[in-house]
C-alpha atoms as a PDB file:
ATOM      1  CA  UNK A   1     105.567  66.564  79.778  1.00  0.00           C
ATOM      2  CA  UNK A   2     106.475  63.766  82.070  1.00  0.00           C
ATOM      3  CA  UNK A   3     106.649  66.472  85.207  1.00  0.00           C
ATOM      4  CA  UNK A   4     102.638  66.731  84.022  1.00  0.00           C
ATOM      5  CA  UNK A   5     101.975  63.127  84.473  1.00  0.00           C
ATOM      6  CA  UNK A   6     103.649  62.842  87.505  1.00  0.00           C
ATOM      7  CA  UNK A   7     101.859  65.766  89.015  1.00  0.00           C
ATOM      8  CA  UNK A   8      98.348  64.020  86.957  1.00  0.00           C
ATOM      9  CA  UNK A   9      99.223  61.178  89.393  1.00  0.00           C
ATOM     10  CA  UNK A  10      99.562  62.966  92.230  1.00  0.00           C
ATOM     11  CA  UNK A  11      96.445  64.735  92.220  1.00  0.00           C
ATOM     12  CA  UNK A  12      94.869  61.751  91.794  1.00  0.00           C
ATOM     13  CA  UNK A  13      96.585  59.908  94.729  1.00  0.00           C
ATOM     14  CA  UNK A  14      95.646  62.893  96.913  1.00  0.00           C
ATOM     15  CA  UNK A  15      91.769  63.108  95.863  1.00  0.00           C
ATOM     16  CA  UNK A  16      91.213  59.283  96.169  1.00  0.00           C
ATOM     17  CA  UNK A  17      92.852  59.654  99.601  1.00  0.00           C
ATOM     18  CA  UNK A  18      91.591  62.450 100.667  1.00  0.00           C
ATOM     19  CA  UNK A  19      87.839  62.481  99.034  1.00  0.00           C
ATOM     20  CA  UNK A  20      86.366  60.510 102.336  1.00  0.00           C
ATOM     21  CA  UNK A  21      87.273  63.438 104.447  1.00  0.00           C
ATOM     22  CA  UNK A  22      84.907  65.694 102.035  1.00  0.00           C
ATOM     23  CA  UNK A  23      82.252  64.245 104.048  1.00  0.00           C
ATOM     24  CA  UNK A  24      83.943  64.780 107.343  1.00  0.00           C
ATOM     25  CA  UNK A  25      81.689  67.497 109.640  1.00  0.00           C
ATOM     26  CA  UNK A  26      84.276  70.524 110.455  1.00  0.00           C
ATOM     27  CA  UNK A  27      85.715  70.323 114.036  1.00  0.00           C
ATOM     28  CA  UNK A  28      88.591  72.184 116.134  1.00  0.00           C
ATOM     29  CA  UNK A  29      89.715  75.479 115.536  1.00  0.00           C
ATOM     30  CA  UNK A  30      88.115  75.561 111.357  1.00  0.00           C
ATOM     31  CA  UNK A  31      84.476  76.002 112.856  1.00  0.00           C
ATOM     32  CA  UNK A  32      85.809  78.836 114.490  1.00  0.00           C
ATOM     33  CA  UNK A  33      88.011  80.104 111.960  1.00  0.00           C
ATOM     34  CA  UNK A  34      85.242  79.827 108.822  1.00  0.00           C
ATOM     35  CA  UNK A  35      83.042  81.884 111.569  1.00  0.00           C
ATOM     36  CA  UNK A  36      85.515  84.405 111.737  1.00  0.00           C
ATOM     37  CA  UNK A  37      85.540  85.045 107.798  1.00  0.00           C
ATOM     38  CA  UNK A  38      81.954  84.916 107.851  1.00  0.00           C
ATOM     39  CA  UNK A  39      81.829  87.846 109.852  1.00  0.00           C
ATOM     40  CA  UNK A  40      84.487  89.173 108.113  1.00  0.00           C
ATOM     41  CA  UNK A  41      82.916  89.112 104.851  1.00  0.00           C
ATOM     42  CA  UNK A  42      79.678  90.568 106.496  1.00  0.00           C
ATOM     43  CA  UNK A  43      81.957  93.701 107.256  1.00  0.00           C
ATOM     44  CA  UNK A  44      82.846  92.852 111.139  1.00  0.00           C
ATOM     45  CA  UNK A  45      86.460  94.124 112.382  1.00  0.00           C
ATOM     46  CA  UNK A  46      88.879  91.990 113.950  1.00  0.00           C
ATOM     47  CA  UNK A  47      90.057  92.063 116.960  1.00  0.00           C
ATOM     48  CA  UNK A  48      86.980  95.078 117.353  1.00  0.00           C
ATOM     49  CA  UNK A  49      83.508  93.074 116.692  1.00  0.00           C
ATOM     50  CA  UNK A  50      85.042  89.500 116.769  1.00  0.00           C
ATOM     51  CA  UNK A  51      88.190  88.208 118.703  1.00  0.00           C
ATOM     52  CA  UNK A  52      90.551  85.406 118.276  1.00  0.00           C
ATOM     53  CA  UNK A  53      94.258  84.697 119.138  1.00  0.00           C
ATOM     54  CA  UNK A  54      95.298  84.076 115.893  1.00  0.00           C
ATOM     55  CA  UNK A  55      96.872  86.467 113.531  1.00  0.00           C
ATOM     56  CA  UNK A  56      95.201  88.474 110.991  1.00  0.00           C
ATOM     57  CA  UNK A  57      96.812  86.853 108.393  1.00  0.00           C
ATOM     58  CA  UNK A  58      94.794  83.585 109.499  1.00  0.00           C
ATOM     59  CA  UNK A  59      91.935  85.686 108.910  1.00  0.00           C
ATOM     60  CA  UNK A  60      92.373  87.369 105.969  1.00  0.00           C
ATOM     61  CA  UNK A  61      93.876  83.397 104.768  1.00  0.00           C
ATOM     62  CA  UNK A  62      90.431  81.457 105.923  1.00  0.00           C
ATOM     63  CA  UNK A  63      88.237  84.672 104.634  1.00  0.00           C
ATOM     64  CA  UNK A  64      89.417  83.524 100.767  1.00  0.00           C
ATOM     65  CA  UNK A  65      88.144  80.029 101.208  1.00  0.00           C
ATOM     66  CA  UNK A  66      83.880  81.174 101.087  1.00  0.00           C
ATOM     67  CA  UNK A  67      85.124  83.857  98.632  1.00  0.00           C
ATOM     68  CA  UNK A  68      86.313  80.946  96.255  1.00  0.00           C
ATOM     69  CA  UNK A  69      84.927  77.328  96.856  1.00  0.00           C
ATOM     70  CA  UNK A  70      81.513  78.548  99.370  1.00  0.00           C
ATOM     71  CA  UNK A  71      80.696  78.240 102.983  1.00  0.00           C
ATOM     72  CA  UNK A  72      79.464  75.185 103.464  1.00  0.00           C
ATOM     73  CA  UNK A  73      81.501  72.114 105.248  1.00  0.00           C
ATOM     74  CA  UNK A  74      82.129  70.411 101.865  1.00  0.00           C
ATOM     75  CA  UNK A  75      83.533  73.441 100.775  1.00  0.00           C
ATOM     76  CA  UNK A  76      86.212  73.714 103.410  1.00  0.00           C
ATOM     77  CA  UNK A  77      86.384  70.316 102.947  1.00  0.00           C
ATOM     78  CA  UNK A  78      87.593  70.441  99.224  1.00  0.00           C
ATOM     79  CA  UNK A  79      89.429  73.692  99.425  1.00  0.00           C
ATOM     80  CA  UNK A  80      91.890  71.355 102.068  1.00  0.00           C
ATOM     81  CA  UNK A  81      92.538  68.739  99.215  1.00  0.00           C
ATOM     82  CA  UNK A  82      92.876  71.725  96.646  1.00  0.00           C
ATOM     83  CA  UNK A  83      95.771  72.767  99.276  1.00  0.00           C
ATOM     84  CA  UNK A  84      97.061  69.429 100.111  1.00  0.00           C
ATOM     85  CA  UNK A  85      97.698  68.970  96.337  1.00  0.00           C
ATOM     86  CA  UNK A  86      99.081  72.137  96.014  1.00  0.00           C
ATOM     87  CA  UNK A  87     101.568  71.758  98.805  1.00  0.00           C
ATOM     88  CA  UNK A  88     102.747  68.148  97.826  1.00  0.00           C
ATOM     89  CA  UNK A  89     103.142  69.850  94.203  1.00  0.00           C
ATOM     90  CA  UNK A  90     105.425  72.170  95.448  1.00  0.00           C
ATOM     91  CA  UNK A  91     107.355  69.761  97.812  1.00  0.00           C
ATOM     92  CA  UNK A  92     107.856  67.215  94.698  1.00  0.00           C
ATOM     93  CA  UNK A  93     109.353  69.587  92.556  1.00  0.00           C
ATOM     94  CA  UNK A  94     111.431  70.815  95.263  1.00  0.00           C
ATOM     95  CA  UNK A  95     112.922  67.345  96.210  1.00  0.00           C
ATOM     96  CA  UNK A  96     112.919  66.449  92.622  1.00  0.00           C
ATOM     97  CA  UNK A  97     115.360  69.317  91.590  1.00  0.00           C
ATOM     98  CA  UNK A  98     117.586  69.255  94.524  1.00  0.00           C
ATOM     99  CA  UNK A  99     117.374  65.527  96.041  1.00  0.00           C
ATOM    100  CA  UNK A 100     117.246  63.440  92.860  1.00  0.00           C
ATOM    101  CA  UNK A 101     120.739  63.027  91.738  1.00  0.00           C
ATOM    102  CA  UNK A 102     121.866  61.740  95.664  1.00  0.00           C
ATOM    103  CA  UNK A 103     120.183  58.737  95.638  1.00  0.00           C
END
């Protein structure tokens, strides 16, 4: 119960950190990547109808975000807190079980 409350907090650090960058416009390579699954999911091959250097597993990775959250720029926006959350979840419990007792 108290790993729940510590992850509770966590998610809550990370969406009052993160929730002004909901608001952020899209910019770099995730414009280009969310095109990419858009054409994906509108049956376009890679590599064929669309090109980019990345792997396919970047595509087939950025293709899941409109399938789940949507395709607009908040929706990018909140799948990355979604994954930030998830990712400092995972590095927590990882440090927690192996790091805690060398301090």
């Amino acid at each position: 119960m108290k790993l729940f409350y510590q992850l509770l907090f966590l998610f809550c650090a990370v969406f009052l950190i993160g929730f002004p960058s909901l608001f952020w416009p899209l910019g770099g390579d995730q414009d280009g990547q969310l095109y990419i699954a858009r054409a994906l999911l509108d049956g376009q091959r890679p590599y064929v109808d669309i090109y980019d250097i990345n792997f396919p597993l970047t595509f087939i990775f950025h293709t899941v975000i409109p399938l789940v959250f949507g395709t607009k720029h908040f929706d990018f926006r909140l799948f990355d807190l979604f994954y930030m959350f998830f990712s400092l979840s995972i590095l927590y419990i990882f440090c927690k079980k192996n790091f805690y007792h060398s301090f």
